[in-house]
C-alpha atoms as a PDB file:
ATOM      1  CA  UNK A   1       2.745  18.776 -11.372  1.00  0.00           C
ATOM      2  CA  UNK A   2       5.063  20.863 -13.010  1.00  0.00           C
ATOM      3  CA  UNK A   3       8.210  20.128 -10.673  1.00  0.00           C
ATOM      4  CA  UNK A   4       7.397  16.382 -13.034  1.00  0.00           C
ATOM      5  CA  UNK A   5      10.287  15.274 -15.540  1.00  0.00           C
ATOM      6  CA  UNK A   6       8.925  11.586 -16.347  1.00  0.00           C
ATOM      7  CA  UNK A   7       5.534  10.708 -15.873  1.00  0.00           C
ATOM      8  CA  UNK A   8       6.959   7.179 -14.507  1.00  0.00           C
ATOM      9  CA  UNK A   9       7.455   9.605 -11.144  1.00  0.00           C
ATOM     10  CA  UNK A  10       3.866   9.548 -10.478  1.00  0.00           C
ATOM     11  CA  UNK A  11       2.471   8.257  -8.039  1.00  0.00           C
ATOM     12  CA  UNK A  12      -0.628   8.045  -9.388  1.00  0.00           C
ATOM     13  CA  UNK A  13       0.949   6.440 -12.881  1.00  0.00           C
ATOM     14  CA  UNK A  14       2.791   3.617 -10.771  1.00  0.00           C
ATOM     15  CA  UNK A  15      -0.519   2.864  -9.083  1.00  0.00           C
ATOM     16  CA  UNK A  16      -2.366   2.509 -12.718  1.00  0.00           C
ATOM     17  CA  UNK A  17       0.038  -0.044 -13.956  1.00  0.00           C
ATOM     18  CA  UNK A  18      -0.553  -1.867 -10.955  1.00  0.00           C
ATOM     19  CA  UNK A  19      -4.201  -1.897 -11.085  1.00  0.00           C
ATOM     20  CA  UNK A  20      -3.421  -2.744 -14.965  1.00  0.00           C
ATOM     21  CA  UNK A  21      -2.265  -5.560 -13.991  1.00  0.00           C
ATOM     22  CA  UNK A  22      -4.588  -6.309 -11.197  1.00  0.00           C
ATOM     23  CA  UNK A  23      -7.234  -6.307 -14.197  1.00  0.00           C
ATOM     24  CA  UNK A  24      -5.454  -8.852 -16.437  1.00  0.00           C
ATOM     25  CA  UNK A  25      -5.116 -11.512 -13.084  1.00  0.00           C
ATOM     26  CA  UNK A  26      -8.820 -11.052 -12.254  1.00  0.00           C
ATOM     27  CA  UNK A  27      -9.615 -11.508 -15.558  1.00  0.00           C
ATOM     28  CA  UNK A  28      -7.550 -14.191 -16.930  1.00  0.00           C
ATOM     29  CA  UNK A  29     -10.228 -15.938 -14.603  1.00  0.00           C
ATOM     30  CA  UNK A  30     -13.276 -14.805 -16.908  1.00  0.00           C
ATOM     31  CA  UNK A  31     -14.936 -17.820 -18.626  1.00  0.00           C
ATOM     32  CA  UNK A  32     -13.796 -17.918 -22.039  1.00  0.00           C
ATOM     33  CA  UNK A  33     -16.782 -16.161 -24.057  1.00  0.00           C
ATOM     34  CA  UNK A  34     -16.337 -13.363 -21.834  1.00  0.00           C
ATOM     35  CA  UNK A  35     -13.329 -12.812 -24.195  1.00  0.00           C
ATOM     36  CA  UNK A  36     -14.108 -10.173 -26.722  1.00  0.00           C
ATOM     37  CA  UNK A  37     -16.898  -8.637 -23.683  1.00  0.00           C
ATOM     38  CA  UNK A  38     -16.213  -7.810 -20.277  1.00  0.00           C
ATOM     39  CA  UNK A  39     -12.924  -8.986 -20.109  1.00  0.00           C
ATOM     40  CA  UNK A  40     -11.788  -6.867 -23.260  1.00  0.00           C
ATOM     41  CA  UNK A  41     -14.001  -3.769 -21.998  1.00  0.00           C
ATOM     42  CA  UNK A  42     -11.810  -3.903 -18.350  1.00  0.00           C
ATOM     43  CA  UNK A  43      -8.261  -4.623 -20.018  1.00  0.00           C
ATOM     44  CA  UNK A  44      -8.280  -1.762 -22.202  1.00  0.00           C
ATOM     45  CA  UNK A  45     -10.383   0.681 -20.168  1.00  0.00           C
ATOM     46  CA  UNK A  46      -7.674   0.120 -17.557  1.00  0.00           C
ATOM     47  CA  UNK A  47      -4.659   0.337 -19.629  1.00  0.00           C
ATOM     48  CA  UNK A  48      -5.894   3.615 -20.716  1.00  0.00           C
ATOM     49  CA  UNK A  49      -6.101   4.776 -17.606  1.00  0.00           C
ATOM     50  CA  UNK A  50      -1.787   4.967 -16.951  1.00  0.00           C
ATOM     51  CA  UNK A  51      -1.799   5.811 -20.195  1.00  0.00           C
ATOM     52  CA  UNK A  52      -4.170   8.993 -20.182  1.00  0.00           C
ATOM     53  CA  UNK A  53      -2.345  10.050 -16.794  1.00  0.00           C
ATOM     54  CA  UNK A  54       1.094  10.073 -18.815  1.00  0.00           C
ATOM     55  CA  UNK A  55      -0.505  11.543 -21.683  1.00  0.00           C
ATOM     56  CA  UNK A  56      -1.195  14.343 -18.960  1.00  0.00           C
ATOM     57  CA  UNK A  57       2.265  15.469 -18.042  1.00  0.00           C
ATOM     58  CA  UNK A  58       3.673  15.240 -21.654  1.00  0.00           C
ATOM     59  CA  UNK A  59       1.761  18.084 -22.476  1.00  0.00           C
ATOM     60  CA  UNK A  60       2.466  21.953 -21.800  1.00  0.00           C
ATOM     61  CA  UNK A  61      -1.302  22.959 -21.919  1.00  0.00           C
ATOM     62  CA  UNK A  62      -3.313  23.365 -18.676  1.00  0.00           C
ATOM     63  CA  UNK A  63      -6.680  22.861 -19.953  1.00  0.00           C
ATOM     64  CA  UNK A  64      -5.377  19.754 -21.711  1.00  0.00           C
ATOM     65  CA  UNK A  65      -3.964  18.336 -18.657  1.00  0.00           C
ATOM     66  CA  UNK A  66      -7.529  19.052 -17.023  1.00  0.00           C
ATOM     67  CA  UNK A  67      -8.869  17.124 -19.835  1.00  0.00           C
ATOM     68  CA  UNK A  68      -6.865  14.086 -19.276  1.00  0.00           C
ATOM     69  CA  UNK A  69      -7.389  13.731 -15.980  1.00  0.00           C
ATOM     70  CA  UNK A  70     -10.893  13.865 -16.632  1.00  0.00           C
ATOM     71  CA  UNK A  71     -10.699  11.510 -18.444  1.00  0.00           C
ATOM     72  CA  UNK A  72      -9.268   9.117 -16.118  1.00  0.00           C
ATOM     73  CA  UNK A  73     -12.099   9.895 -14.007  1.00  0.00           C
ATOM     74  CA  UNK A  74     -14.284   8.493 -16.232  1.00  0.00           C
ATOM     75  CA  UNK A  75     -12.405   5.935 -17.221  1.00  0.00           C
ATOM     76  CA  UNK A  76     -12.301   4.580 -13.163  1.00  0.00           C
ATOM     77  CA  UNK A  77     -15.794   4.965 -13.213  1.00  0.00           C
ATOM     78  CA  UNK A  78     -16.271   2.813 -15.757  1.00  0.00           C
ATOM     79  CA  UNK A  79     -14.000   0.132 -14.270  1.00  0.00           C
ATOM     80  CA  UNK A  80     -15.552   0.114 -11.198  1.00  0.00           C
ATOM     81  CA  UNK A  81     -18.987  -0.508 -12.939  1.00  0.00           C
ATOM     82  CA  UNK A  82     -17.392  -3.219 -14.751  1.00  0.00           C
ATOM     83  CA  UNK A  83     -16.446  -4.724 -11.283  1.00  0.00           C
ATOM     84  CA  UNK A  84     -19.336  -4.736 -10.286  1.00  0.00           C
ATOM     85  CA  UNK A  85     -20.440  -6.504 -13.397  1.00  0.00           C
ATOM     86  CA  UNK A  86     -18.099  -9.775 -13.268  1.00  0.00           C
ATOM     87  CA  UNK A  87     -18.967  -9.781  -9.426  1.00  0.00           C
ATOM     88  CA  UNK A  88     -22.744  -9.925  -9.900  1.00  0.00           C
ATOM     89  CA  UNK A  89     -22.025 -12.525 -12.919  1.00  0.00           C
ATOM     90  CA  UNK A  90     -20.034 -14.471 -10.521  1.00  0.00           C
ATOM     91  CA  UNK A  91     -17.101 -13.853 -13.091  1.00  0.00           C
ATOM     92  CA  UNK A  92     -15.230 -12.780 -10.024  1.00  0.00           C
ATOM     93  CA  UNK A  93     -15.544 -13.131  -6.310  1.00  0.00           C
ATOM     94  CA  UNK A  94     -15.877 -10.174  -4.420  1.00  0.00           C
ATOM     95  CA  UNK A  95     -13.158 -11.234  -1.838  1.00  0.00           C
ATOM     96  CA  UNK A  96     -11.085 -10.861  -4.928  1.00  0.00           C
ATOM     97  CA  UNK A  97     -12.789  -8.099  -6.942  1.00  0.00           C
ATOM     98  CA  UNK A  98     -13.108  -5.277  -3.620  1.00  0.00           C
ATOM     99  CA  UNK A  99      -9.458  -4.332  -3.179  1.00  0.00           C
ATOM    100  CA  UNK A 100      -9.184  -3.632  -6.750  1.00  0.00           C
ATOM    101  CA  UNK A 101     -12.320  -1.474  -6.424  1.00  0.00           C
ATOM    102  CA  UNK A 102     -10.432  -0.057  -3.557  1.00  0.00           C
ATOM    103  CA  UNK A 103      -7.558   0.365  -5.781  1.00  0.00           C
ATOM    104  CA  UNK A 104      -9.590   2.559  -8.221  1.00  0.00           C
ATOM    105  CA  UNK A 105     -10.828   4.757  -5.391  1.00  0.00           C
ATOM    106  CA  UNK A 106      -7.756   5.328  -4.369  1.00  0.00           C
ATOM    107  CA  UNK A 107      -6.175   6.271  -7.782  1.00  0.00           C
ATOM    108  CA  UNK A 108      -9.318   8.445  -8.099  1.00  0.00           C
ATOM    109  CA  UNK A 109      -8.218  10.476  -5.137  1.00  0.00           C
ATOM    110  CA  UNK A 110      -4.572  10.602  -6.231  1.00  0.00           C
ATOM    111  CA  UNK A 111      -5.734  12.191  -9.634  1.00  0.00           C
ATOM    112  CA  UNK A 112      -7.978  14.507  -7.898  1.00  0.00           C
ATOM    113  CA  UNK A 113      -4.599  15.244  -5.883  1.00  0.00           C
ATOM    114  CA  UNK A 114      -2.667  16.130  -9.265  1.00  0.00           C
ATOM    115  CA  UNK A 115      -5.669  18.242 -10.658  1.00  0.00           C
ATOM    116  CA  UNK A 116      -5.640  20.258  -8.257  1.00  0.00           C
ATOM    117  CA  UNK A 117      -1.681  20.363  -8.020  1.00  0.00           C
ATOM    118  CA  UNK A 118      -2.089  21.450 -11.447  1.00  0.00           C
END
């Protein structure tokens, strides 16, 4: 990771803002009350999630960088469970919900990738 001049170069980044906005879609379709729950809990859990990975390369301290990728860990973790959530609600369908599940486990691996590029 330290051949990295922008963190927009990542992979890994450009797949979070996807799955950012993968997040807002599925839950634009939340009912209403869901508002200041579930659907608030998903949107910013997964806007931190680009955000911790840029946080990541901006800074010139190993262990720090170790930190924020462990944090986005976490942070996927927590999306996923919140997947599952709206699907067992029937917030979401999970025709629609399982590729962005998908998408998590995939940025999951790509993070693992840049840990131990690291």
């Amino acid at each position: 990771m330290n051949d990295i001049q922008k963190f927009e170069d990542l992979a890994a980044w450009q797949s979070g803002m996807e799955l950012v906005q993968e997040i807002y879609g599925l839950t634009e379709k939340f009912p209403v009350d869901e508002k200041n729950g579930l659907t608030s809990q998903m949107r910013v859990t997964a806007i931190k999630i680009p955000s911790k990975i840029a946080a990541s390369v901006g800074c010139n301290n190993l262990k720090i960088t170790y930190w924020y990728l462990g944090i986005v860990h976490g942070l996927l973790h927590s999306l996923e469970t919140y997947l599952k959530t709206a699907v067992r609600l029937h917030y979401a369908p999970l025709l629609e919900a399982a590729p962005v599940m998908e998408k998590c486990k995939s940025l999951e691996r790509m993070v693992s990738d840049l840990f131990h590029s690291s």
